[in-house]
N, C-alpha and C. Protein backbone atom coordinates (compact mmCIF):
# COMPACT_ATOMS: atom_id res chain seq x y z
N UNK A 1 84.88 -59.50 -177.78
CA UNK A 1 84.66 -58.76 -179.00
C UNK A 1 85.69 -59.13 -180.06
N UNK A 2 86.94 -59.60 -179.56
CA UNK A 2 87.75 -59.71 -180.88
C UNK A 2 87.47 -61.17 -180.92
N UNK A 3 86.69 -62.05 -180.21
CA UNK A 3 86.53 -63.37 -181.20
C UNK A 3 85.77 -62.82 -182.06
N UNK A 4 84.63 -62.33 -182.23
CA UNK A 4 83.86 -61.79 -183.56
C UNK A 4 84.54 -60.49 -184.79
N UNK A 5 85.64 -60.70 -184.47
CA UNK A 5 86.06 -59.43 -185.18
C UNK A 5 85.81 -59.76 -186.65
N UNK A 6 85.74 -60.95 -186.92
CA UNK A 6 85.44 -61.23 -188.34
C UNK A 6 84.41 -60.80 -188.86
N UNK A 7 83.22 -62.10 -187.81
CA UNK A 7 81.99 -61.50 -188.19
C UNK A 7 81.46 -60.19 -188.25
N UNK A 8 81.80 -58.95 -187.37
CA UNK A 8 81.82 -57.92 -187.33
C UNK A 8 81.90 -57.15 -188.77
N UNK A 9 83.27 -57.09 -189.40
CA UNK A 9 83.69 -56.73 -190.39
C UNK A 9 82.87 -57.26 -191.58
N UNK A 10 82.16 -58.23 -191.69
CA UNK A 10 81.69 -59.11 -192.80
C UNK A 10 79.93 -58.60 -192.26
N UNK A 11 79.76 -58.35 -191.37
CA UNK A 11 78.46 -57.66 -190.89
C UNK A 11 78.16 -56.28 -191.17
N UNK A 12 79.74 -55.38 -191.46
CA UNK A 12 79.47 -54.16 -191.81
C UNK A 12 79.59 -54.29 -193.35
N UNK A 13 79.90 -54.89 -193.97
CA UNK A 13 80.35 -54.80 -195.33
C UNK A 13 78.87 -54.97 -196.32
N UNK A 14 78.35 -56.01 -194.94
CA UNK A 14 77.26 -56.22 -195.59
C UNK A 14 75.93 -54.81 -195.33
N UNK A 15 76.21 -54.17 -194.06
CA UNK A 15 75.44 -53.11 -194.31
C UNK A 15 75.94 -51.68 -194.98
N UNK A 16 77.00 -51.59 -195.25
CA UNK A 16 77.43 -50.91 -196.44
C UNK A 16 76.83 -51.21 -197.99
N UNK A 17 77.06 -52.77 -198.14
CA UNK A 17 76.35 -52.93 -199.50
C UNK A 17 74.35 -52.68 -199.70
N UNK A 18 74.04 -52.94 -198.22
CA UNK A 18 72.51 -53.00 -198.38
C UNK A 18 72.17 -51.66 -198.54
N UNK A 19 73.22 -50.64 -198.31
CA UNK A 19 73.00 -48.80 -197.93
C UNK A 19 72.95 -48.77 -199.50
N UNK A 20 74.06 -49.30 -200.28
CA UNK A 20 74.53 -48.45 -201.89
C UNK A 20 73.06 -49.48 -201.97
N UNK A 21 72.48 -50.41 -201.93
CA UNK A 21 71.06 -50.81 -202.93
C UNK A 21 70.41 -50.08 -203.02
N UNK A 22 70.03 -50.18 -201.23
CA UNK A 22 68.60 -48.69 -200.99
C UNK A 22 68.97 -47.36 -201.58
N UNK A 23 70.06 -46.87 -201.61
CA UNK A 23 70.31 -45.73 -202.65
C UNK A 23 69.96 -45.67 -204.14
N UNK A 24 70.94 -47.15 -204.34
CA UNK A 24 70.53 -47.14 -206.16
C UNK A 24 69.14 -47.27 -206.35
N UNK A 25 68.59 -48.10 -205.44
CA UNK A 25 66.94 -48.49 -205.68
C UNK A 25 65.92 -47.27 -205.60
N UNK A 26 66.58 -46.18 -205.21
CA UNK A 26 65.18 -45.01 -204.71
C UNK A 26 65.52 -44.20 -205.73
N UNK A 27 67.12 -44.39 -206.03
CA UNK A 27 67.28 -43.32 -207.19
C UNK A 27 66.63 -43.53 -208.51
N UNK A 28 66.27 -44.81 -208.98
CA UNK A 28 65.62 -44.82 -210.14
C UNK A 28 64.02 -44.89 -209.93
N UNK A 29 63.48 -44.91 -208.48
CA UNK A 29 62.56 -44.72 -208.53
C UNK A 29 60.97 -45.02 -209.60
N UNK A 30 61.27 -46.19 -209.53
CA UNK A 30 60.07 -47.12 -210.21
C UNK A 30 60.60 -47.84 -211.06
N UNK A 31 61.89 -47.59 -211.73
CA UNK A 31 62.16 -47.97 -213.34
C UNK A 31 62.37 -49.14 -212.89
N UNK A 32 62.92 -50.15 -213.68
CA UNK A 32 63.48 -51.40 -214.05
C UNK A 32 64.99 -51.19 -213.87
N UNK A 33 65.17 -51.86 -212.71
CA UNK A 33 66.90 -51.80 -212.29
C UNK A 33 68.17 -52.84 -212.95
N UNK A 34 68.75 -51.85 -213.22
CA UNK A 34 70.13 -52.52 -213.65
C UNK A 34 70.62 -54.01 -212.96
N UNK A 35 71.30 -55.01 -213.57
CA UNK A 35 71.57 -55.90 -213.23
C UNK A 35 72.80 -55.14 -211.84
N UNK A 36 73.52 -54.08 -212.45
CA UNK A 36 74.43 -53.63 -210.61
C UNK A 36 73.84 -53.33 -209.73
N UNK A 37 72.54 -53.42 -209.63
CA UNK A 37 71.94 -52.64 -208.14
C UNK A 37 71.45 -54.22 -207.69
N UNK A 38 71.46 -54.94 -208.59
CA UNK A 38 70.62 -56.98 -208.34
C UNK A 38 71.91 -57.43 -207.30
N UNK A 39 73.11 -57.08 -208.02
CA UNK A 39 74.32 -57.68 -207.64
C UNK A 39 75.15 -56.69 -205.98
N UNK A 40 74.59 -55.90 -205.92
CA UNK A 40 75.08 -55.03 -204.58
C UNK A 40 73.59 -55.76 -203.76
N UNK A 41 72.53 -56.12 -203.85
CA UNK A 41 71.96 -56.72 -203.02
C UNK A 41 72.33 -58.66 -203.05
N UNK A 42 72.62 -58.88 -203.85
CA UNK A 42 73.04 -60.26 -204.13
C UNK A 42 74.54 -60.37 -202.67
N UNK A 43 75.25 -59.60 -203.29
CA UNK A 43 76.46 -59.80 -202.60
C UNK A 43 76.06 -59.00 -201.36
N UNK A 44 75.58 -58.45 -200.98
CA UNK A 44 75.49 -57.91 -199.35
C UNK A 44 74.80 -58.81 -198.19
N UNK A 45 73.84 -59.63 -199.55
CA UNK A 45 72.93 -60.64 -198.84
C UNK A 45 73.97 -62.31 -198.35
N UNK A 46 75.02 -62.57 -199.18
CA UNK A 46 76.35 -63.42 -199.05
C UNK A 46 76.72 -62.88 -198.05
N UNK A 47 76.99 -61.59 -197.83
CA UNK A 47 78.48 -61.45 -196.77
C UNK A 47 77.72 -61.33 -195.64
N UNK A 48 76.40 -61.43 -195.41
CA UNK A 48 75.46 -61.51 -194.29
C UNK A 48 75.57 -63.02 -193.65
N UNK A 49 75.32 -63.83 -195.00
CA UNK A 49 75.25 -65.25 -194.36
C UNK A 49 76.61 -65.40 -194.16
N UNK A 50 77.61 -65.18 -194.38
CA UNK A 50 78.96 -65.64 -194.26
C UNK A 50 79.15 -65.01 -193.05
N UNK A 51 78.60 -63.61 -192.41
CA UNK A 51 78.74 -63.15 -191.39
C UNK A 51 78.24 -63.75 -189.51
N UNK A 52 76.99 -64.47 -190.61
CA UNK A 52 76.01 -65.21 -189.57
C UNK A 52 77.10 -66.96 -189.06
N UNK A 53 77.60 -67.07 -190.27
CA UNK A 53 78.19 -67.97 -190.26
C UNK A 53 79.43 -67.84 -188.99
N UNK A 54 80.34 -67.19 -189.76
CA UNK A 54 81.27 -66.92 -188.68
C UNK A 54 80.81 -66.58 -187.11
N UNK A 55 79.88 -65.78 -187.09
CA UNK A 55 79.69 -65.74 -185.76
C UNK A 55 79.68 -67.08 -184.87
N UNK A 56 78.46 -67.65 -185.75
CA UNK A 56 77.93 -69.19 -185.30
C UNK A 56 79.31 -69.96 -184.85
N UNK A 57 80.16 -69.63 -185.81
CA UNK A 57 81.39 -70.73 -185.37
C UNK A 57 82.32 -70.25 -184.34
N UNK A 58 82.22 -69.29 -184.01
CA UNK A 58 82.95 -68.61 -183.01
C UNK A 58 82.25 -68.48 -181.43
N UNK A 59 81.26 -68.71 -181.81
CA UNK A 59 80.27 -68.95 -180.79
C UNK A 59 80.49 -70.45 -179.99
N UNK A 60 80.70 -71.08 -180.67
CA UNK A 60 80.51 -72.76 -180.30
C UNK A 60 82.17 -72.88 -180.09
N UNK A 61 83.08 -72.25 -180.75
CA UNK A 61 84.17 -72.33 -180.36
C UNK A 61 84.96 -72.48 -179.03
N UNK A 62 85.59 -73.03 -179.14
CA UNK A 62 86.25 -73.40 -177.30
C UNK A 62 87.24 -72.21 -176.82
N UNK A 63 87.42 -71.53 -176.01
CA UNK A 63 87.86 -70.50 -175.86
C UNK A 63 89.48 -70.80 -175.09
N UNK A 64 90.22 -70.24 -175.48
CA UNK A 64 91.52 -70.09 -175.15
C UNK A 64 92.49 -69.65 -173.92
């Protein structure tokens, strides 16, 4: 578990940011959304792949 501690952390950050979208997104409820609710799914959707990433490399990693 602590080889992934990265990915972990970069896995929650990212479902923290996908929580504040689905919030901002229901709260305006039909309208036309602000460029900050584009950018909390933009960046949650990054720290996902960066999350996927790290795992991947820790995975293949040679262990100690």
């Amino acid at each position: 578990m602590s080889r992934h501690a990265l990915a972990l952390w970069f896995a929650g950050l990212a479902a923290l940011g996908l929580l504040r979208f689905w919030r901002a997104w229901h709260e305006l409820a039909g309208q036309d959304a602000p460029i900050s609710v584009w950018l909390w799914l933009a960046g949650s959707l990054a720290c996902a792949v960066v999350a996927l990433a790290v795992f991947l490399r820790t995975m293949h990693a040679p262990r100690d």
